[in-house]
Structures are given as structure tokens and as C-alpha cells.
C-alpha atoms as a PDB file:
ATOM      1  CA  UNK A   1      18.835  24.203 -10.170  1.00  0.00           C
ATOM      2  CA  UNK A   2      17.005  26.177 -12.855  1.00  0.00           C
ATOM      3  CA  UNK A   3      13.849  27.836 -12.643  1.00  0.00           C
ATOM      4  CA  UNK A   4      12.492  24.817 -14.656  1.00  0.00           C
ATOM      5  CA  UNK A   5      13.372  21.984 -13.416  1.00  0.00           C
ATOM      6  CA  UNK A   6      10.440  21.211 -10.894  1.00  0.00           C
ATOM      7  CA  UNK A   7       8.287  20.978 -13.966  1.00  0.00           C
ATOM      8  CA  UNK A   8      10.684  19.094 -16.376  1.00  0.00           C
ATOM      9  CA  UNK A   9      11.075  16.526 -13.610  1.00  0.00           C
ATOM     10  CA  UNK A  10       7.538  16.161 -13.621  1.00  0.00           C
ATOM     11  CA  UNK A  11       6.957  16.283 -17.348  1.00  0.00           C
ATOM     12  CA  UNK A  12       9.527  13.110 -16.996  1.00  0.00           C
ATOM     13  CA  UNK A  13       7.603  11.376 -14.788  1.00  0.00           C
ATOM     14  CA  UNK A  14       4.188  12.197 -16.595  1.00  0.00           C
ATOM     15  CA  UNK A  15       6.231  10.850 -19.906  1.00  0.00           C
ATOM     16  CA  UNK A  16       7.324   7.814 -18.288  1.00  0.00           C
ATOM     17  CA  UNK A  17       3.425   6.999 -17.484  1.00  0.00           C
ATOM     18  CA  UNK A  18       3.747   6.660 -21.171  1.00  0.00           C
ATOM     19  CA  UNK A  19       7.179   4.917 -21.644  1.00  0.00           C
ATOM     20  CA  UNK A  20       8.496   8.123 -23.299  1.00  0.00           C
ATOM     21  CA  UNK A  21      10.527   9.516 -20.597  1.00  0.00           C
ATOM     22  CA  UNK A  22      13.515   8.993 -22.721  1.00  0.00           C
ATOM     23  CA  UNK A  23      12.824  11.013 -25.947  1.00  0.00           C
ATOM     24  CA  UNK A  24      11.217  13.992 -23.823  1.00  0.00           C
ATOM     25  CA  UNK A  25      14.499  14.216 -21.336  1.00  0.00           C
ATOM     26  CA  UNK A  26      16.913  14.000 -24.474  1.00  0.00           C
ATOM     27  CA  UNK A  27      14.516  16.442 -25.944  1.00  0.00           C
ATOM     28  CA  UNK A  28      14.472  19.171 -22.875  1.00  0.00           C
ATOM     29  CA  UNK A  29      18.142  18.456 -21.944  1.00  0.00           C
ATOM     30  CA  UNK A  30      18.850  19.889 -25.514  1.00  0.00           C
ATOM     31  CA  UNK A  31      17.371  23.178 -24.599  1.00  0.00           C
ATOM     32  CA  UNK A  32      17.313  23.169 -20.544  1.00  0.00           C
ATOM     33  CA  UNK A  33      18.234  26.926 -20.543  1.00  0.00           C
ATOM     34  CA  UNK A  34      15.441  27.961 -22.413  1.00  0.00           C
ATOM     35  CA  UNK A  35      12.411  25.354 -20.484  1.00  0.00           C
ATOM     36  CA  UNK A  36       9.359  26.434 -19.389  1.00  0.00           C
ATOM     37  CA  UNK A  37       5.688  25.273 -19.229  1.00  0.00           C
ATOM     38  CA  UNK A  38       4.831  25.899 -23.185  1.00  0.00           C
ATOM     39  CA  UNK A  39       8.148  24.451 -24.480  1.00  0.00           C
ATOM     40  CA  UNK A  40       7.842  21.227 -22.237  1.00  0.00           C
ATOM     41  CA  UNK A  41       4.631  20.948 -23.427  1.00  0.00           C
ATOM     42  CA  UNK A  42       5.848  21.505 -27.028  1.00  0.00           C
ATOM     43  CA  UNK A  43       8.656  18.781 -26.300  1.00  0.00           C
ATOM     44  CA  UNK A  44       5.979  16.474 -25.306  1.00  0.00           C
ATOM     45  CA  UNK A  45       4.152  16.826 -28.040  1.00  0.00           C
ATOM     46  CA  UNK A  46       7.210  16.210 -30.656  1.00  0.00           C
ATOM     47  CA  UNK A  47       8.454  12.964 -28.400  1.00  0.00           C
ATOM     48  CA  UNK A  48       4.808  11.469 -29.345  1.00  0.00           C
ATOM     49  CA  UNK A  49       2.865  11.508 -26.300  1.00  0.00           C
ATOM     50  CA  UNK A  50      -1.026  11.001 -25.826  1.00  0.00           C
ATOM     51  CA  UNK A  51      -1.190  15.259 -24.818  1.00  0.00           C
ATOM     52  CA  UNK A  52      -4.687  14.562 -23.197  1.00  0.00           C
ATOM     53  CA  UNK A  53      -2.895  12.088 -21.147  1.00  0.00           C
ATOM     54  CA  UNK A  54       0.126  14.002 -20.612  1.00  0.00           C
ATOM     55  CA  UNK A  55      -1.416  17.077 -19.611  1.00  0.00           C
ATOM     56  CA  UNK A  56      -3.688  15.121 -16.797  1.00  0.00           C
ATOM     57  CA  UNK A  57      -0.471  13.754 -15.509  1.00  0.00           C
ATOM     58  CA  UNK A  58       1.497  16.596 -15.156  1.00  0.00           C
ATOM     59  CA  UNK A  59      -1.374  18.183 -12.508  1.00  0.00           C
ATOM     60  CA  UNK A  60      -1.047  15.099 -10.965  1.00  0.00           C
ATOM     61  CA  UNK A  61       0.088  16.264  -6.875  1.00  0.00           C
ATOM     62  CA  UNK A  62       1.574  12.226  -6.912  1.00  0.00           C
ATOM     63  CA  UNK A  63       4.408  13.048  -9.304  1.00  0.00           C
ATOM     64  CA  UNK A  64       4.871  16.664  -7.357  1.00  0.00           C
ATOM     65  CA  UNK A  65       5.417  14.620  -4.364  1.00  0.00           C
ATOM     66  CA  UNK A  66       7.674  11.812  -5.664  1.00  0.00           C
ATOM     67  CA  UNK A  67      10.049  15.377  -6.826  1.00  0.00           C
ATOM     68  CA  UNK A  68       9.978  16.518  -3.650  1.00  0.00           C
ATOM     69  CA  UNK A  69      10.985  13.526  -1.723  1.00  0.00           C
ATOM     70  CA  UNK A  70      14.028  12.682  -4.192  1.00  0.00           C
ATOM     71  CA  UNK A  71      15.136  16.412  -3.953  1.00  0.00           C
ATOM     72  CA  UNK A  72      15.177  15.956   0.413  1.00  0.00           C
ATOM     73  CA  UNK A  73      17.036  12.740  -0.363  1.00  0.00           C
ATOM     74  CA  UNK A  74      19.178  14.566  -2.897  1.00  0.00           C
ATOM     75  CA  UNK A  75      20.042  17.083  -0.475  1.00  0.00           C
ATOM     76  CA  UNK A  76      20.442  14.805   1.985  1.00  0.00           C
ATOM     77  CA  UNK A  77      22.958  12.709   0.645  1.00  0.00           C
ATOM     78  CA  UNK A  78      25.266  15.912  -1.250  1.00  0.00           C
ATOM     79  CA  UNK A  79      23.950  15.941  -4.833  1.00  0.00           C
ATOM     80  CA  UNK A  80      24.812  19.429  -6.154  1.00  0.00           C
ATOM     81  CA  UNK A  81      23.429  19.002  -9.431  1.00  0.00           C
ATOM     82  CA  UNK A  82      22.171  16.132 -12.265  1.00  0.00           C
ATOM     83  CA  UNK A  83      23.421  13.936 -13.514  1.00  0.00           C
ATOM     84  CA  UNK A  84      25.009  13.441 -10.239  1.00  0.00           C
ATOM     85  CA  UNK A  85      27.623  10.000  -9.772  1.00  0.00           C
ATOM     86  CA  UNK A  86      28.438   8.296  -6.503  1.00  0.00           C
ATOM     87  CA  UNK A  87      30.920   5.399  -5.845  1.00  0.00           C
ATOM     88  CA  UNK A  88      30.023   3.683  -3.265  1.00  0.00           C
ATOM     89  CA  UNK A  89      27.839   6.195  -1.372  1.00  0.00           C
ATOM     90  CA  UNK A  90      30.373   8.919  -2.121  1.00  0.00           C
ATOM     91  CA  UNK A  91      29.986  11.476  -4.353  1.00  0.00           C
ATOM     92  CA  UNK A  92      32.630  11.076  -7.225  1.00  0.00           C
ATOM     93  CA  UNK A  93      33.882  14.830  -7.288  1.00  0.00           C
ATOM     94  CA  UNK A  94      37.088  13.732  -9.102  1.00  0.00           C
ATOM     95  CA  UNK A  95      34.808  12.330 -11.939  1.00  0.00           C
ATOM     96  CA  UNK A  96      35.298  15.031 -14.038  1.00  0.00           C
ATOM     97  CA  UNK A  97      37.388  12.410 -16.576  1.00  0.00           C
ATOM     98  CA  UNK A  98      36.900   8.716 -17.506  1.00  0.00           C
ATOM     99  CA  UNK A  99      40.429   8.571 -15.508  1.00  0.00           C
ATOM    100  CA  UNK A 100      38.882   9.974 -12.499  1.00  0.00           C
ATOM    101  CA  UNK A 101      36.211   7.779 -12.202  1.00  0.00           C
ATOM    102  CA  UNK A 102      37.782   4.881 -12.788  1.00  0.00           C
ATOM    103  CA  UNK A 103      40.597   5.881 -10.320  1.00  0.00           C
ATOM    104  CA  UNK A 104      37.678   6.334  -7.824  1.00  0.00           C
ATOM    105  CA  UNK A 105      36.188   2.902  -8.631  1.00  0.00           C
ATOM    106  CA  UNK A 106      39.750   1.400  -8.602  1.00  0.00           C
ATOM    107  CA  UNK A 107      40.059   2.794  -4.762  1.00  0.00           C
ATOM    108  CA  UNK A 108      36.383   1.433  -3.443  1.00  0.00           C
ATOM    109  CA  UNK A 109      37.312  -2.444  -5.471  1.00  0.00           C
ATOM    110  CA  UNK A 110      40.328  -2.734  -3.151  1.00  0.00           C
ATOM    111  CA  UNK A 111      38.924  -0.859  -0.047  1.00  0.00           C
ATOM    112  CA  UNK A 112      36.253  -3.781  -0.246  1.00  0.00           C
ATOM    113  CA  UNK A 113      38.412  -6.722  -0.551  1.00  0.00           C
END
């Protein structure tokens, strides 16, 4: 996890509130090494999004909560990192190719026949 992404997760959440979440994620994923508070807020700004709004919703303790219970679920269930892919409850470790994956979702079609 990097030292930012608490408050990008957020900053989705608060963008969402505004059907943006999209454009600010692309926008922040772009330059995740480099995130913090003033270039979220920079990235909200260029995605289009009501800043008065935006900047009420990120102090919001609602969406701080709604982090912090998919992180204990996250943790609970293995995810290492985002974007994280399971098949069929399992995480898909060997999804590192398109050939992987599918060989993994190949293998949970027939287990469930």
C-alpha cells in the first residue's frame, strides 16, 4: 500500500458522490507514486468535480469508515494489492497472463459441473 492510498480511496468515493469516480481514479492511477492531498485535490479539480462538494465529502468520517471495513475484508480474504482478481473465492495468483486466467477459470467451470 502507498502512503496515499487511504486518501485516494476516499477521494474515489467522494468523486463517486458525484458520478466522477471514473475520470479521478484513471486520473490518480496515472501518477499513484507521486499522490498526496494537493495533487488529489488537483486531480479532482481537472476530472470536473463541484470542489465545494468534493472537499465536504472527503472529511466525511462515512467514506473513512466504508475504507476501513473493505481493507479488514481485504485482509481477510488475501488481497495483497489492487486491482486484486479472484476465481471463485480464490485469489488468481497465476493471473499474471490472459492464459493464466483463463486456465484458472477453465479449472473452477469443470470443478462446478
Amino acid at each position: 500500500m502507498h502512503k496515499a492510498a487511504k486518501i485516494a480511496s476516499i477521494a474515489s468515493l467522494a468523486a463517486d458522490k458525484q458520478n466522477k469516480c471514473l475520470e479521478l481514479s484513471q486520473l490518480m492511477f496515472k501518477d499513484y507514486k507521486n499522490l498526496d492531498d494537493a495533487l488529489i485535490r488537483s486531480l479532482a479539480e481537472k476530472a470536473g468535480l463541484d470542489m465545494a462538494a468534493f472537499d465536504k465529502d472527503i472529511k466525511d468520517p462515512a467514506l473513512s469508515k466504508i475504507i476501513d471495513a473493505e481493507m479488514m475484508l481485504g485482509t481477510k480474504v488475501g488481497v495483497r494489492g489492487v486491482p486484486a482478481i479472484f476465481v471463485n473465492g480464490k485469489p488468481a495468483k497465476k493471473a499474471r497472463s490472459l492464459e493464466g486466467l483463463s486456465s484458472m477459470i477453465d479449472a473452477a467451470l469443470k470443478s462446478s459441473k
